[in-house]
Protein backbone atom coordinates (compact mmCIF):
# COMPACT_ATOMS: atom_id res chain seq x y z
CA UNK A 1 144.67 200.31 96.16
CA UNK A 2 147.62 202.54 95.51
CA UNK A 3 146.54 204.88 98.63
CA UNK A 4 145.93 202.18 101.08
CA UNK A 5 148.46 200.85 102.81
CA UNK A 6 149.50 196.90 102.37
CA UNK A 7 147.35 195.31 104.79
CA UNK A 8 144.37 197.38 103.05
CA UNK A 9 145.32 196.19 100.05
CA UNK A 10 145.69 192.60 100.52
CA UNK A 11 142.32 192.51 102.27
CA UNK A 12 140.85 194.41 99.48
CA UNK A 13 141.92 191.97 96.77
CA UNK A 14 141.57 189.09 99.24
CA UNK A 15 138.43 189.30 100.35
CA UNK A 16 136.20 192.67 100.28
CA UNK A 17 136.85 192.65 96.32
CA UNK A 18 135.42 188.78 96.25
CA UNK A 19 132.09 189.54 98.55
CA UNK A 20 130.43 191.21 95.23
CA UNK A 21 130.96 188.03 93.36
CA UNK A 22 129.98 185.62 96.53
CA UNK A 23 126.94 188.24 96.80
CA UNK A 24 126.18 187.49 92.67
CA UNK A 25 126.49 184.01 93.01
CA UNK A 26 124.72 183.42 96.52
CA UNK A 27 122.11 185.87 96.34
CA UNK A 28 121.64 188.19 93.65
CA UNK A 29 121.19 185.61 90.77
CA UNK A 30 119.46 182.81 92.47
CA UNK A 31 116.52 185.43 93.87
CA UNK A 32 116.49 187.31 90.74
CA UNK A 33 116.72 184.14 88.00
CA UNK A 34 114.53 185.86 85.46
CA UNK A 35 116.09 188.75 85.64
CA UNK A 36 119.62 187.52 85.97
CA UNK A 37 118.70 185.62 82.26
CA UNK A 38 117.77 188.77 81.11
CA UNK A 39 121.09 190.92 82.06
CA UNK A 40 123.25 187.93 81.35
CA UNK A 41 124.50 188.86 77.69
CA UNK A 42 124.86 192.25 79.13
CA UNK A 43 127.22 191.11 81.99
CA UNK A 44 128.82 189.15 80.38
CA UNK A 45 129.91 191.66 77.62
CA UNK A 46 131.00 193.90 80.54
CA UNK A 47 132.98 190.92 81.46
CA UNK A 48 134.88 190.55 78.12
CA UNK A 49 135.07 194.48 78.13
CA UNK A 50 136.50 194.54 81.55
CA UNK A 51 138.92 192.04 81.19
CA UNK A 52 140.66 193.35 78.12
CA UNK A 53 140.27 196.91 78.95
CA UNK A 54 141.57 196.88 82.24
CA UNK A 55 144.69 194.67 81.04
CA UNK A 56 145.63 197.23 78.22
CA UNK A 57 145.39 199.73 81.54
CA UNK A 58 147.06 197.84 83.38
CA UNK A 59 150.89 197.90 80.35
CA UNK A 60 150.59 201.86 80.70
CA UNK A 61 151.13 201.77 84.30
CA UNK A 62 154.48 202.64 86.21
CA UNK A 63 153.22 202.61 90.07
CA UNK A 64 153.32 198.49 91.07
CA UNK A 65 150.30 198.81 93.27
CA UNK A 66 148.28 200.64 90.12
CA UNK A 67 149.45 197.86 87.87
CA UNK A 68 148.20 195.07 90.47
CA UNK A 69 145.37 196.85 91.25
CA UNK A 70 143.86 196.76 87.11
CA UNK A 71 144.82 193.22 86.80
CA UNK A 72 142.98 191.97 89.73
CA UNK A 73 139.63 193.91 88.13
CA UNK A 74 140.55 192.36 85.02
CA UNK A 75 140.99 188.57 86.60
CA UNK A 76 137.41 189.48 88.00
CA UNK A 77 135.90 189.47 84.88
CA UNK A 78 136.27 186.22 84.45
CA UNK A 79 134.15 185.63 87.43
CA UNK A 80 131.11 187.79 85.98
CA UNK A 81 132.10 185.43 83.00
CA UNK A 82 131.31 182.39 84.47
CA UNK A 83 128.51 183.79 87.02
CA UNK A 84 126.54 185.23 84.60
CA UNK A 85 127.04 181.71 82.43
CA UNK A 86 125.20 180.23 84.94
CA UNK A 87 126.30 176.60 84.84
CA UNK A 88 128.11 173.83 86.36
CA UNK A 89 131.48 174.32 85.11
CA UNK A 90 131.34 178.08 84.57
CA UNK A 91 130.37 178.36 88.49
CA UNK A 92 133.23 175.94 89.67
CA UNK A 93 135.73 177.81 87.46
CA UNK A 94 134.54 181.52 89.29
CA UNK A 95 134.82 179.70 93.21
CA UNK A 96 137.86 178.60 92.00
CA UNK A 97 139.50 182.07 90.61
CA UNK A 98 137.75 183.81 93.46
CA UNK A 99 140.03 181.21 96.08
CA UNK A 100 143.42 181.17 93.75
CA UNK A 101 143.38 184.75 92.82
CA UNK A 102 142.95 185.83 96.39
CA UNK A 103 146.12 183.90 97.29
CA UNK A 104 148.44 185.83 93.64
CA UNK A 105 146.84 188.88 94.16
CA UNK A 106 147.45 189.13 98.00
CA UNK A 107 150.78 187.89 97.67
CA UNK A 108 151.56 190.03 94.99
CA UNK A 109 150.37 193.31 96.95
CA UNK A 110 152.56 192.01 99.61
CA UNK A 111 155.04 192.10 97.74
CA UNK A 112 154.55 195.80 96.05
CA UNK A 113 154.32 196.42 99.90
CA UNK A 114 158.07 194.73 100.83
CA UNK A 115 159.32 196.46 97.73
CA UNK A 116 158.30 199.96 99.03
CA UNK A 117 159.10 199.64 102.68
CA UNK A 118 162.51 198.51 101.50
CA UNK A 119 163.62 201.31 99.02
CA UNK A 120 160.17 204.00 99.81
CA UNK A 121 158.96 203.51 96.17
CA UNK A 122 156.51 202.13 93.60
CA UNK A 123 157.91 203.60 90.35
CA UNK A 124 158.85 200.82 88.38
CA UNK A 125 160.99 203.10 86.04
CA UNK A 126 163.29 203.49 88.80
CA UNK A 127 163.79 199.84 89.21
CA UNK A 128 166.01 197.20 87.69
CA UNK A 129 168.57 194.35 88.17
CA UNK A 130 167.02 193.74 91.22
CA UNK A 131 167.32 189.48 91.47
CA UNK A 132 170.56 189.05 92.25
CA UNK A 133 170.41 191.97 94.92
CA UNK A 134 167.22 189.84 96.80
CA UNK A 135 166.91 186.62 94.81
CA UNK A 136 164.79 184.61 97.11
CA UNK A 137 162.13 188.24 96.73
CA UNK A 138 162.44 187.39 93.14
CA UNK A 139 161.83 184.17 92.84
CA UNK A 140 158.41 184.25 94.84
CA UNK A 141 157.58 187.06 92.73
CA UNK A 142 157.98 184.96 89.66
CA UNK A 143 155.83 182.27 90.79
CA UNK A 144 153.21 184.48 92.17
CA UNK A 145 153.37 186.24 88.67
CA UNK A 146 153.01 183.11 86.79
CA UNK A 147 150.28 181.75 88.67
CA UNK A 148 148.43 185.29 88.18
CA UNK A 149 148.76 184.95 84.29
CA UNK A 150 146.99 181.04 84.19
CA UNK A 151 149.94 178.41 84.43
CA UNK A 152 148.96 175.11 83.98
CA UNK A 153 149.06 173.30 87.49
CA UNK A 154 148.44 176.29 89.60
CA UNK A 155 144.91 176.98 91.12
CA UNK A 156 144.51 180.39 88.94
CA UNK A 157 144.36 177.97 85.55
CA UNK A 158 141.93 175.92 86.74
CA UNK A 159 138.87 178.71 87.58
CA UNK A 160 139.79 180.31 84.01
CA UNK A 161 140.08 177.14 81.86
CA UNK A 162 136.39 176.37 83.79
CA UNK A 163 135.26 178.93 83.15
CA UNK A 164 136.09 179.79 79.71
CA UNK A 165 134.84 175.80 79.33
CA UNK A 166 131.38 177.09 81.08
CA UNK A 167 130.94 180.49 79.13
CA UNK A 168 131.74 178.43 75.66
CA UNK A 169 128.42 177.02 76.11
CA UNK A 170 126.66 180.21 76.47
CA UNK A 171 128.22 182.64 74.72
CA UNK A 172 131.33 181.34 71.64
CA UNK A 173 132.12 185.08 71.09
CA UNK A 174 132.48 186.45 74.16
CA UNK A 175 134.35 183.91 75.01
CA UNK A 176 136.94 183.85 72.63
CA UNK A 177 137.19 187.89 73.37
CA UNK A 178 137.34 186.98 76.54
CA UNK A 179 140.40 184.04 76.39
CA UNK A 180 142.29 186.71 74.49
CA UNK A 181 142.90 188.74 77.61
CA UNK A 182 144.66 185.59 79.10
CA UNK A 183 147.54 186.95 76.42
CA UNK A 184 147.87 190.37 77.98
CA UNK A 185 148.18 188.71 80.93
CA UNK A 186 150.77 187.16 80.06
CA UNK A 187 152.31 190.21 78.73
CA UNK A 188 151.83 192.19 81.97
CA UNK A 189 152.99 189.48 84.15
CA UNK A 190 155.84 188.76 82.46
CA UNK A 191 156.99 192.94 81.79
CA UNK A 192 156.83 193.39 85.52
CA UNK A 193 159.03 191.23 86.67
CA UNK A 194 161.58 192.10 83.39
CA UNK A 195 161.54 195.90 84.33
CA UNK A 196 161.84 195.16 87.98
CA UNK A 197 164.59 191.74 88.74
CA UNK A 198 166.15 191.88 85.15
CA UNK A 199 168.53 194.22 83.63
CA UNK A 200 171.16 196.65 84.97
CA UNK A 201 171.05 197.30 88.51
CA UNK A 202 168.79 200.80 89.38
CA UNK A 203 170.19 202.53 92.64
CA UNK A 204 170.55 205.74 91.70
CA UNK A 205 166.76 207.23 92.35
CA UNK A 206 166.63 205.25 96.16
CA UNK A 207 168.48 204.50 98.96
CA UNK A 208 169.24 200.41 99.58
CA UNK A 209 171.11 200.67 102.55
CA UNK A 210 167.54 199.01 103.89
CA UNK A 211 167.40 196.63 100.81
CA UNK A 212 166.99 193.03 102.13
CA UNK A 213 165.80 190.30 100.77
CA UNK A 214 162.72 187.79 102.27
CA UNK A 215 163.10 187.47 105.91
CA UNK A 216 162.29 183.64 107.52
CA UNK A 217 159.00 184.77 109.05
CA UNK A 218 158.09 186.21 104.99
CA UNK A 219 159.23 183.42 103.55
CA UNK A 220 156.96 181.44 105.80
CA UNK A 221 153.59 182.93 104.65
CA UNK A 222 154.54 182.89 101.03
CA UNK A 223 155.09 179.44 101.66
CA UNK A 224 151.81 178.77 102.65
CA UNK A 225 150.02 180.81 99.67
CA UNK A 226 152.18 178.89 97.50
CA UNK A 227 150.92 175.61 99.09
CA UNK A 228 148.02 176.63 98.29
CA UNK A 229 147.49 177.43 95.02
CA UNK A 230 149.71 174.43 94.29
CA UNK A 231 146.95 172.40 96.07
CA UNK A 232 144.51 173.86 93.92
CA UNK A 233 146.07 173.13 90.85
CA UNK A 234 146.96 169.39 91.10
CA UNK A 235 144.08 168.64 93.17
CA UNK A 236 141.00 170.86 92.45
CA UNK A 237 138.80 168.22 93.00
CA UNK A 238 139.62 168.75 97.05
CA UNK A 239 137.90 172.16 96.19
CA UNK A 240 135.96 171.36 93.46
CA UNK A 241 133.77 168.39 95.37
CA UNK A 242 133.27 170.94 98.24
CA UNK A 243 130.87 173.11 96.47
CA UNK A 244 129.03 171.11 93.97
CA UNK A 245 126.53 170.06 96.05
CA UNK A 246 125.50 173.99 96.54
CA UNK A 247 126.22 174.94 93.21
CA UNK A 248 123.64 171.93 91.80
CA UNK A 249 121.43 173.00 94.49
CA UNK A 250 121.53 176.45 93.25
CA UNK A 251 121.31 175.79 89.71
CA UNK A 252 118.31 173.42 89.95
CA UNK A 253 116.48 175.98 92.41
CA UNK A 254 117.02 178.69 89.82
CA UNK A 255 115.36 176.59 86.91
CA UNK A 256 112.43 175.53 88.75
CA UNK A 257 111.38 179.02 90.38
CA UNK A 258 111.76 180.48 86.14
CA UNK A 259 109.94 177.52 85.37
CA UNK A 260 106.92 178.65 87.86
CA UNK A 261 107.27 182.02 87.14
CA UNK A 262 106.74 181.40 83.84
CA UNK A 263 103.59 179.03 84.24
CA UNK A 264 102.28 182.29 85.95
């Protein structure tokens, strides 16, 4: 992430960093069920580990693309969460973060990407005061931030809160380790855009003779993310009610090919 440049990076946490969870969910557990049973407490320890390990990673950082980069791996382990919980509600709540966090983390790499073109850095330490310098920058980053760390009525709340429901049923522990980490997120979230729009303005390290805020055209396709993950959180059942139907299907094909493979 922080040597690609910002289209790489908003495809990677987009889309090429969701295909190994589609790939879990649409191949790799329903083929392998037995198996999959078998690795699950193991996967989903990773998952807890993961989550909390790469948020604690994630504080230490000073480069915004490094910092974005550990909290997206971190959000993913809430999808080998509820994968690996392999039920109803704990798959719903991993379609869901895979479609919500592709919109915050995308939009938040765009962002980091803005940020450098405008003053040619990432180092957060030379940042500061920067809202009322671009304000309308600011505010998007604050939503986009808030909807990364789970706020209630954006589409990023409702995969976790599924899929923390799902993985209760499986696992208690793990998923009380696991809900924890939606506190560091918080923390992060919240630190980033302190050190970066808050405070005295920071000048002195880069030139902002370039330093603009959000263009029309920008402002259009943060728009449209926003829609989005607004959409998901006040109506998930417009996504939700699209994939039950496979998810049941996949579920009850799992259980009947353990249930003949064990009768072998």
């Amino acid at each position: 992430h922080s040597q690609a440049p910002t289209a790489g990076s908003v495809i990677l946490a987009g889309v090429l960093l969701k295909t190994g969870a589609y790939g879990l969910i649409r191949f790799a557990v329903p083929l392998f069920p037995e198996a999959s049973m078998d690795f699950a407490p193991v996967a989903m320890t990773l998952a807890a580990i993961s989550i909390l390990y790469c948020a604690k990673v994630a504080l230490a950082q000073t480069d915004i693309k490094r910092l974005i980069a550990y909290t997206s791996v971190s959000h993913m382990g809430f999808v080998t969460l509820g994968v690996y919980a392999w039920n109803e509600q704990a798959l719903q709540g991993a379609v869901i973060t895979i479609l919500a966090h592709g919109l915050s983390a995308a939009a938040l790499f765009m962002l980091a990407g803005g940020l450098e073109h405008r003053i040619h850095t990432r180092n957060m330490l030379d940042m500061g005061g920067f809202w009322p310098k671009v304000p309308r920058m600011a505010a998007v980053a604050l939503f986009f931030s808030i909807a990364a760390l789970g706020m209630p009525g954006l589409g990023n709340f409702i995969g976790e809160f599924l899929v923390l429901l799902g993985a209760f049923q499986t696992n208690i522990p793990l998923t009380v380790i696991s809900a924890s980490g939606l506190i560091f997120a918080s923390v992060y979230s919240l630190w980033v855009i302190q050190k970066i729009f808050h405070g005295e303005y920071a000048s002195k390290n880069f030139d902002d003779s370039n330093f603009l805020d959000l263009n029309r055209r920008e402002m259009v396709y943060f728009g449209a993310m926003i829609v989005g993950l607004v959409w998901m959180g006040m109506y998930p059942q417009s996504f939700l009610g699209l994939s039950a139907e496979t998810i049941n299907n996949l579920l009850f094909n799992s259980e009947n090919l353990v249930a003949i493979v064990g009768q072998n």
